[in-house]
Protein backbone atom coordinates (compact mmCIF):
# COMPACT_ATOMS: atom_id res chain seq x y z
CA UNK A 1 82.24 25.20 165.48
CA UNK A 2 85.21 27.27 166.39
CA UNK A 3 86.41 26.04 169.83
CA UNK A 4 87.25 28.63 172.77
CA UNK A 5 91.11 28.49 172.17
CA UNK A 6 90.96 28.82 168.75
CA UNK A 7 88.70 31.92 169.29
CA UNK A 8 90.97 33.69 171.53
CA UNK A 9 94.29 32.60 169.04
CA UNK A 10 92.37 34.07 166.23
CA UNK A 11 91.47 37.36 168.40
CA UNK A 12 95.30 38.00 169.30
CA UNK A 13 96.49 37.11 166.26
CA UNK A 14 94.59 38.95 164.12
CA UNK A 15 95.14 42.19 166.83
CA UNK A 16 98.42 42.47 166.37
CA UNK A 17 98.59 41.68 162.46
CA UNK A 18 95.94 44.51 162.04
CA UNK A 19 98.48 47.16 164.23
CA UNK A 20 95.92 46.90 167.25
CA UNK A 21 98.51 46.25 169.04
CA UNK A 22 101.97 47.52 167.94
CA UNK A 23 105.26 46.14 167.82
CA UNK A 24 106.93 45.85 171.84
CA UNK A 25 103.71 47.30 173.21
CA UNK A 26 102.54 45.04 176.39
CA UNK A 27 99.54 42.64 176.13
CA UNK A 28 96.71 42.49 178.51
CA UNK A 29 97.25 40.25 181.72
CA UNK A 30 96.20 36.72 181.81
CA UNK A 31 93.64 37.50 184.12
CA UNK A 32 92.46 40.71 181.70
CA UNK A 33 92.54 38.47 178.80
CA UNK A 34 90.46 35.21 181.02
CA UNK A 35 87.73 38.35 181.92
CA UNK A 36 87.67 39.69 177.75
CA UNK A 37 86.98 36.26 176.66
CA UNK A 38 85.28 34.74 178.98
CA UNK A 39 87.45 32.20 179.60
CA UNK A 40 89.40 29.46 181.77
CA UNK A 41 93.27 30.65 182.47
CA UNK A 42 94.08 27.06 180.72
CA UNK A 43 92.46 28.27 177.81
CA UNK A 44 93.96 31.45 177.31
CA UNK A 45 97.75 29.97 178.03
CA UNK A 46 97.69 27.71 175.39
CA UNK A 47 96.72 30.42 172.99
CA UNK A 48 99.50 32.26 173.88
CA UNK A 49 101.94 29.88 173.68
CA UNK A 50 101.01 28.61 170.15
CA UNK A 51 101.09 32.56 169.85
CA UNK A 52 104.63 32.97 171.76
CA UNK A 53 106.13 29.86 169.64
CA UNK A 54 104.74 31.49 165.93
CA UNK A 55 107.09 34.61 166.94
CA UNK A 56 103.67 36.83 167.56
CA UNK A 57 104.33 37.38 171.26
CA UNK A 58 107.40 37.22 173.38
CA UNK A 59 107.97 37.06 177.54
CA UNK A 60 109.64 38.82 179.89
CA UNK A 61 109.85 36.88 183.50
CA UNK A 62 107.68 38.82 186.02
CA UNK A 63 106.66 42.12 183.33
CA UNK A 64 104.28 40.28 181.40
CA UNK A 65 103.33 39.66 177.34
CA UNK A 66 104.22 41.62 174.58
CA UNK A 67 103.83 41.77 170.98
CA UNK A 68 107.19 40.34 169.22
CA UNK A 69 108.57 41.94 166.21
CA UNK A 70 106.71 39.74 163.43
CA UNK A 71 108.06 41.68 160.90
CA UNK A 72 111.53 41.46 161.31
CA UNK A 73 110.62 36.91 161.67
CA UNK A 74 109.01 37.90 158.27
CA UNK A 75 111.94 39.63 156.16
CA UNK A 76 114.20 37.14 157.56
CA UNK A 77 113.21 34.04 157.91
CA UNK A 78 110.23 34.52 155.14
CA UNK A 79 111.05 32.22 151.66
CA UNK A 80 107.72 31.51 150.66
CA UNK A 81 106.82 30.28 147.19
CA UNK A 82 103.54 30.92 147.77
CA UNK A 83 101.64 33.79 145.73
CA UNK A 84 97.82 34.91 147.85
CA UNK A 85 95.00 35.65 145.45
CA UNK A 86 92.23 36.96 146.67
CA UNK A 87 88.86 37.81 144.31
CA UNK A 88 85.91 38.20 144.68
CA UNK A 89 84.72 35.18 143.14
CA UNK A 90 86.98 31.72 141.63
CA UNK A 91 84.67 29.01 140.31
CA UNK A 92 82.82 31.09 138.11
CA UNK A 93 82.14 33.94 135.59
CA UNK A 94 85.47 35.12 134.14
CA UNK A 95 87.52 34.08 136.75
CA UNK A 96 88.43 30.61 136.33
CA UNK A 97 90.30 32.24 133.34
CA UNK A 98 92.22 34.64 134.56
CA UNK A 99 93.32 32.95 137.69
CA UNK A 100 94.37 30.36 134.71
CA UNK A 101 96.67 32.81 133.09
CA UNK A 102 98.08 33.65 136.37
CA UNK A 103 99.06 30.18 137.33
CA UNK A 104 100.74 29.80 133.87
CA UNK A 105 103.24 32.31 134.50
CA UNK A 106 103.35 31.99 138.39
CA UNK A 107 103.80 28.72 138.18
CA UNK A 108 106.61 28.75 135.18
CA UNK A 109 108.51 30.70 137.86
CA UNK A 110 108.76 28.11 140.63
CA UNK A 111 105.84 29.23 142.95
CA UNK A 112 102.35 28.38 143.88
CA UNK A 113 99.18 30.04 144.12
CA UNK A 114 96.93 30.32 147.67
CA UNK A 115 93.44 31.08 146.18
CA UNK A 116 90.94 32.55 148.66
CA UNK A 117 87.41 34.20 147.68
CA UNK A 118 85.52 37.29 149.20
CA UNK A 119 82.00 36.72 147.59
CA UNK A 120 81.87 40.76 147.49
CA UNK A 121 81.95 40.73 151.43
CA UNK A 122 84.26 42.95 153.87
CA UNK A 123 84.29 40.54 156.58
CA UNK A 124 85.08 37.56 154.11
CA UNK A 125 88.03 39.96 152.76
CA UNK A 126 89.27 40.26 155.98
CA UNK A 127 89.60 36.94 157.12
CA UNK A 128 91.16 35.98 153.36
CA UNK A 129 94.07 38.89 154.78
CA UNK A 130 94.77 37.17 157.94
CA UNK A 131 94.56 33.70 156.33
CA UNK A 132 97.55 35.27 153.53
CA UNK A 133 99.08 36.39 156.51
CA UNK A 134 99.16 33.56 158.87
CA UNK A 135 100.12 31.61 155.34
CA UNK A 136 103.51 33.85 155.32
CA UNK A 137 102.70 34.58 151.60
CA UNK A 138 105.44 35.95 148.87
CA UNK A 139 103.09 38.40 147.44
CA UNK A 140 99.25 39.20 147.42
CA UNK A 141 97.44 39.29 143.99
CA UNK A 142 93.88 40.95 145.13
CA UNK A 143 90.62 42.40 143.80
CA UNK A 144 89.02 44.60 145.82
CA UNK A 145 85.72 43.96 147.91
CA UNK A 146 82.70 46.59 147.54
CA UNK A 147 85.85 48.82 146.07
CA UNK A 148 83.08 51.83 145.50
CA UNK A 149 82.24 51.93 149.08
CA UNK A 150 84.23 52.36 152.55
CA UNK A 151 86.59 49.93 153.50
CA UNK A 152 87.26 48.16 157.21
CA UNK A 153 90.00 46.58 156.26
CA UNK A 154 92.26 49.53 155.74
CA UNK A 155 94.06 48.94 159.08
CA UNK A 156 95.06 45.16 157.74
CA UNK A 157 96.20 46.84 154.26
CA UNK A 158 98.43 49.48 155.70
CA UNK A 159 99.97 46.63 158.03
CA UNK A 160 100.73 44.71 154.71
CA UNK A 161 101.72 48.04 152.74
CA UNK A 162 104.16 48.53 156.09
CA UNK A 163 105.39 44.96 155.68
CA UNK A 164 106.33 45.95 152.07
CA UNK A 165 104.78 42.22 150.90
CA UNK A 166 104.21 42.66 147.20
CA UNK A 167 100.37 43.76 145.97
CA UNK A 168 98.96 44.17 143.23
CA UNK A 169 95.40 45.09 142.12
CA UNK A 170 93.08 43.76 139.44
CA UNK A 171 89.86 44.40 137.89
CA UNK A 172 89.95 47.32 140.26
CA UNK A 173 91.69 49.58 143.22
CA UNK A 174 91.53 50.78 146.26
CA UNK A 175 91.91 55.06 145.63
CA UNK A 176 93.57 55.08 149.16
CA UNK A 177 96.31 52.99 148.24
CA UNK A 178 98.84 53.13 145.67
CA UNK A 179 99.65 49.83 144.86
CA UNK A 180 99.98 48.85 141.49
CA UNK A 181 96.74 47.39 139.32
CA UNK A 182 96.07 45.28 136.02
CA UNK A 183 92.32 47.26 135.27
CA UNK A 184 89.88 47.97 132.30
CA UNK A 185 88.85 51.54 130.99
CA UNK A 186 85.77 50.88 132.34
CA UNK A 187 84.27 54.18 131.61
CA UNK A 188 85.18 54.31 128.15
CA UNK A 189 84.75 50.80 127.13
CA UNK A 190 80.74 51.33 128.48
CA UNK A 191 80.84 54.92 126.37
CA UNK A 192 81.53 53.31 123.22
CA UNK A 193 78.88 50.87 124.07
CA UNK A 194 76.32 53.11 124.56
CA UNK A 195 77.41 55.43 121.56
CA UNK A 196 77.25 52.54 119.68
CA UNK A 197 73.33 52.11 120.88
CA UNK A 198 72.66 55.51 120.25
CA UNK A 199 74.53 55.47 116.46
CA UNK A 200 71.76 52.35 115.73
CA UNK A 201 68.64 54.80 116.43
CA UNK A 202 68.35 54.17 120.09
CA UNK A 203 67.06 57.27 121.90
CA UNK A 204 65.62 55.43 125.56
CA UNK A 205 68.26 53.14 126.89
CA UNK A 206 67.62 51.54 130.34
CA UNK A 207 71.12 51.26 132.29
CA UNK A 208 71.49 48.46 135.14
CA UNK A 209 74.68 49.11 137.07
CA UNK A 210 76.01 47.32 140.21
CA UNK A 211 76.90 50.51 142.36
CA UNK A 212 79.07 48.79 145.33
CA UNK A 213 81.39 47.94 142.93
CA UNK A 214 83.90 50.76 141.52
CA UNK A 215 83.69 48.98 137.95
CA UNK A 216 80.07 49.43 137.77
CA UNK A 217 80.38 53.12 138.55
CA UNK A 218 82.76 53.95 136.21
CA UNK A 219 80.64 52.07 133.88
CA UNK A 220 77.47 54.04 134.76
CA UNK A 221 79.50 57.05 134.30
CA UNK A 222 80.25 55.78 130.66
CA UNK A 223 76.78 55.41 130.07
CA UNK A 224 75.92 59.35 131.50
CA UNK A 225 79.10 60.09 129.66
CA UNK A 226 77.37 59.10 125.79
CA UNK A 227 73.98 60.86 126.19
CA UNK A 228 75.55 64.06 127.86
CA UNK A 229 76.76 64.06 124.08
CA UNK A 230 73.54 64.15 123.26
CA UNK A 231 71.61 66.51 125.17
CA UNK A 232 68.26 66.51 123.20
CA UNK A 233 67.46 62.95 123.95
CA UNK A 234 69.22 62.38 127.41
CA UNK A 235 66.33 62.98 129.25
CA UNK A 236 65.34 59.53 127.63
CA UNK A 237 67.61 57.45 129.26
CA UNK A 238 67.08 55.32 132.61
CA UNK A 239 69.12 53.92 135.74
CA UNK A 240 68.38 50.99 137.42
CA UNK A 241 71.46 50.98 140.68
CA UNK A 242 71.98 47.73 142.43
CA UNK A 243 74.12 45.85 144.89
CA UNK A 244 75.93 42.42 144.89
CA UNK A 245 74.26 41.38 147.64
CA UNK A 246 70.34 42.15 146.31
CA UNK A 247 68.21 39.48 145.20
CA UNK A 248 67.72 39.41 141.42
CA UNK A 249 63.85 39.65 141.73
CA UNK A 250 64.44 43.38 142.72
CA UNK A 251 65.62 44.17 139.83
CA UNK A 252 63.84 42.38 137.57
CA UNK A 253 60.87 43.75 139.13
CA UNK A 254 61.92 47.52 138.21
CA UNK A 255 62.66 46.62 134.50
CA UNK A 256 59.07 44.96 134.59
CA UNK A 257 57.75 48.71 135.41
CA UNK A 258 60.06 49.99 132.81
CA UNK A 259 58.66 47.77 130.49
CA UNK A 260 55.05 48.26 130.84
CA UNK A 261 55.80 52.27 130.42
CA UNK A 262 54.00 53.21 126.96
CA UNK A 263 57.84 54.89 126.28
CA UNK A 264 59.19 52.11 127.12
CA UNK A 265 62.92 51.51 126.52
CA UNK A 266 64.41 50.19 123.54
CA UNK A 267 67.48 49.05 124.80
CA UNK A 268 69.10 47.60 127.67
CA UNK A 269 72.56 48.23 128.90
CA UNK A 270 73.46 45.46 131.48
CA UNK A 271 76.39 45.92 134.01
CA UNK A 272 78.14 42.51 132.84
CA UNK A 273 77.26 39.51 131.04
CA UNK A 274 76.54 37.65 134.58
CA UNK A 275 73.36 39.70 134.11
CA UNK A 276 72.72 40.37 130.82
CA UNK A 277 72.10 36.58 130.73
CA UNK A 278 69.06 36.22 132.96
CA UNK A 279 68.05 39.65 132.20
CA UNK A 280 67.88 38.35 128.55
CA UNK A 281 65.68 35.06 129.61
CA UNK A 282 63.14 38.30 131.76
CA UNK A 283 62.26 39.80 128.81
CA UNK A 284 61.44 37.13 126.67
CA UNK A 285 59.24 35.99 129.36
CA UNK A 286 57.48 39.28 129.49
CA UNK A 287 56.61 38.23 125.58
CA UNK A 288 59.57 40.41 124.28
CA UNK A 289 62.07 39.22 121.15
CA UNK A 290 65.43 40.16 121.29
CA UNK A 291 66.45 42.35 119.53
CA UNK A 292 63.28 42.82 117.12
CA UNK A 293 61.42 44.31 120.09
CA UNK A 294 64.26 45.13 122.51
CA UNK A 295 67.97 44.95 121.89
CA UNK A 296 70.57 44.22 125.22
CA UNK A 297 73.64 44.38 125.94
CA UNK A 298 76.38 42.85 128.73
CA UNK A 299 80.71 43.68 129.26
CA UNK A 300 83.12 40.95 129.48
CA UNK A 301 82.44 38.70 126.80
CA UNK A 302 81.94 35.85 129.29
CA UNK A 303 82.39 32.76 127.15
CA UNK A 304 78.59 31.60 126.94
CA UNK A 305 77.63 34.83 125.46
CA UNK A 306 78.05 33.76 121.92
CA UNK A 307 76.04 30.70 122.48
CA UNK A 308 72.93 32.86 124.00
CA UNK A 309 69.66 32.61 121.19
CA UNK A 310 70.90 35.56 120.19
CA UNK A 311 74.13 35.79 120.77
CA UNK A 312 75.28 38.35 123.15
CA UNK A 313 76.57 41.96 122.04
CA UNK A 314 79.18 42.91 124.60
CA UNK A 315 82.66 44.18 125.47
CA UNK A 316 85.66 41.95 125.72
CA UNK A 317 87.69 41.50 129.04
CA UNK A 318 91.54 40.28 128.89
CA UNK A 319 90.44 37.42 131.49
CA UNK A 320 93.50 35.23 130.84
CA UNK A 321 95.59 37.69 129.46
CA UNK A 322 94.98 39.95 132.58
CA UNK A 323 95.96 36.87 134.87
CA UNK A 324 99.47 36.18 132.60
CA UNK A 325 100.06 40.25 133.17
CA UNK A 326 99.28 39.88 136.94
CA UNK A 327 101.78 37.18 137.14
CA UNK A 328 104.54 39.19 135.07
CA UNK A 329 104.04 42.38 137.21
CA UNK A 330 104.32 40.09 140.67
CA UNK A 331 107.76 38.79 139.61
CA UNK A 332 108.71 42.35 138.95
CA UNK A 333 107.55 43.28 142.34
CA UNK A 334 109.11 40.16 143.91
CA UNK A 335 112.48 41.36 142.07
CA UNK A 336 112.02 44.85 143.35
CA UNK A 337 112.02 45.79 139.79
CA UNK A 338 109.98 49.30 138.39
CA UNK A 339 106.06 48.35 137.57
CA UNK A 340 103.94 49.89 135.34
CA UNK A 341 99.78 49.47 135.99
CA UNK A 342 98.26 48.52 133.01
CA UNK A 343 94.42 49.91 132.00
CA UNK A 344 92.99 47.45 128.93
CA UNK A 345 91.32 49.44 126.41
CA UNK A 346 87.87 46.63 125.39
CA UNK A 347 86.28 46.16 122.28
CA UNK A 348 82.73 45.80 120.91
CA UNK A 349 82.42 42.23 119.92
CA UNK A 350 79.31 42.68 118.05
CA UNK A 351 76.42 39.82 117.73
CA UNK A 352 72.91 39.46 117.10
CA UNK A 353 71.43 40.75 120.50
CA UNK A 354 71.13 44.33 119.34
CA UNK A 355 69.74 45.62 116.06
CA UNK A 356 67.70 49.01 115.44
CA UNK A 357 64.63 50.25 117.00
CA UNK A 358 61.65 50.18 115.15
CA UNK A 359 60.42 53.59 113.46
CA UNK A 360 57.32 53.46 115.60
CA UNK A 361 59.56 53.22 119.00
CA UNK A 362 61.37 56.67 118.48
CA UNK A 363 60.32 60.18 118.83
């Protein structure tokens, strides 16, 4: 458990990093500070002073605390060989992979990576910015958190954006700022997956998108994006919208009602192979063969989706290559040098989870 001086470090600290309080502006009194946190006057002067002695706070002899130029401590006194990455997951899916690629390149060039992981959650993200923060790091290699929905942490980004530490984006961005990004053409990568669906014989195609996530909206879009292009059959298709944090048996309980419909779909298009996987071992339960009686679909070409029974048709994601690009475009920034964003352009990888629809299932 956190103990009361840590607490009220941690409070300060992360304050004045977040712009809270500003740059010479004076602190609350001791005796302010002892009544906000509920605690001893002991207490509250040894967080300062740990405060006071990390160059966050400063003195003056009978006018009280205030916030010390940490910026200026930063540029010049800052020669960290440490490179922040922050996703939203590292042990598993994709990512082992491309924070593999990125420690090939970042570490070729002398430095070392901080890793720190989100788990999709704004409060997570912003302790992960503090912790890169505190840590003093060279540059911040970050995907975003919930990047479809509103962000808290704005207030820590634009301190870092003021700082002018080093970002970079991946897998997605934040529309608000304009730091540079290593993405996927989300949108039209799911198109041409759904086209290809539709070229098979597939008329009813049930979508599954994670909506808190700006990938899985642009990917939804690609999916409204192919049957627009076919107006006669797009009141066939389906949505099933989702969030990170919702238990799988929600979903799997609306493709169970899909399923039982006497139209029912044909195909499903899965947000990512993370779910394709299970949604895969769901319908098989429900007595279903893949793809004789249903064909699926996932994105990202995780690397068990060729050894699914069948193996999984999908689109491929960079993964390592996107982590060796990451670390390419972070020297630039380190070097101040011009940096283009990249946007990967996937393709089908093709295998035996998707085959046409029966004669008797169209129409």
């Amino acid at each position: 458990m956190e103990n009361k001086y840590q607490r009220v470090k941690d409070s300060l600290k992360e304050a004045i990093l977040s712009g809270k309080y500003p740059i010479d502006e004076k602190l609350p009194t001791e005796t302010e500070l002892m009544e906000q946190f509920k605690v001893s006057r002991y207490t509250i002067r040894r967080a300062v002073g740990d405060l006071e002695t990390e160059h966050f706070i400063y003195r003056i002899q009978g006018g009280g605390m205030f916030v010390q130029d940490w910026h200026k401590d930063w540029a010049t006194e800052n020669d960290s060989k440490m490179i922040g990455v922050i996703t939203t997951h590292i042990a598993d899916y994709i990512f082992p992979q491309i924070i593999y690629g990125m420690d090939k390149v970042i570490s070729d060039g002398g430095y070392s990576l901080l890793l720190g992981n989100t788990h999709n959650n704004h409060d997570k993200e912003r302790k992960n910015l503090i912790n890169m923060l505190n840590s003093k790091v060279a540059g911040l290699i970050i995907e975003p958190t919930q990047s479809a929905l509103p962000n808290p942490n704005m207030d820590l980004y634009q301190e870092i954006k003021d700082d002018q530490i080093p970002v970079l984006f991946i897998n997605a961005a934040y529309p608000q700022l304009d730091f540079p990004y290593v993405t996927t053409d989300d949108v039209g990568a799911e198109k041409k997956l759904i086209d290809h669906l539709l070229q098979m014989g597939h008329e009813s195609i049930l979508g599954i998108f994670q909506v808190d996530d700006i990938q899985g909206v642009h990917r939804m879009n690609g999916f409204v994006q192919a049957y627009q292009e076919h107006p006669d059959i797009s009141y066939k298709s389906n949505l099933i919208m989702y969030q990170s944090g919702d238990d799988f048996s929600r979903i799997t309980s609306r493709i169970a009602s899909y399923l039982k419909d006497n139209e029912r779909p044909t195909a499903i298009a899965c947000y990512n192979d993370q779910l394709a996987i299970p949604v895969m071992a769901f319908v098989k339960e429900q007595g279903l063969r893949v793809p004789q009686d249903i064909s699926i679909v996932g994105f990202d070409n995780y690397q068990m989706s060729q050894y699914m029974s069948p193996g999984l048709t999908t689109l491929n994601h960079e993964k390592e290559i996107m982590g060796e690009d990451a670390g390419r475009m972070m020297f630039q920034l380190l070097n101040k040098q011009p940096v283009q964003s990249i946007t990967y352009e996937p393709e089908l990888v093709i295998r035996q989870s998707t085959g046409a629809p029966k004669p008797s299932q169209i129409g």
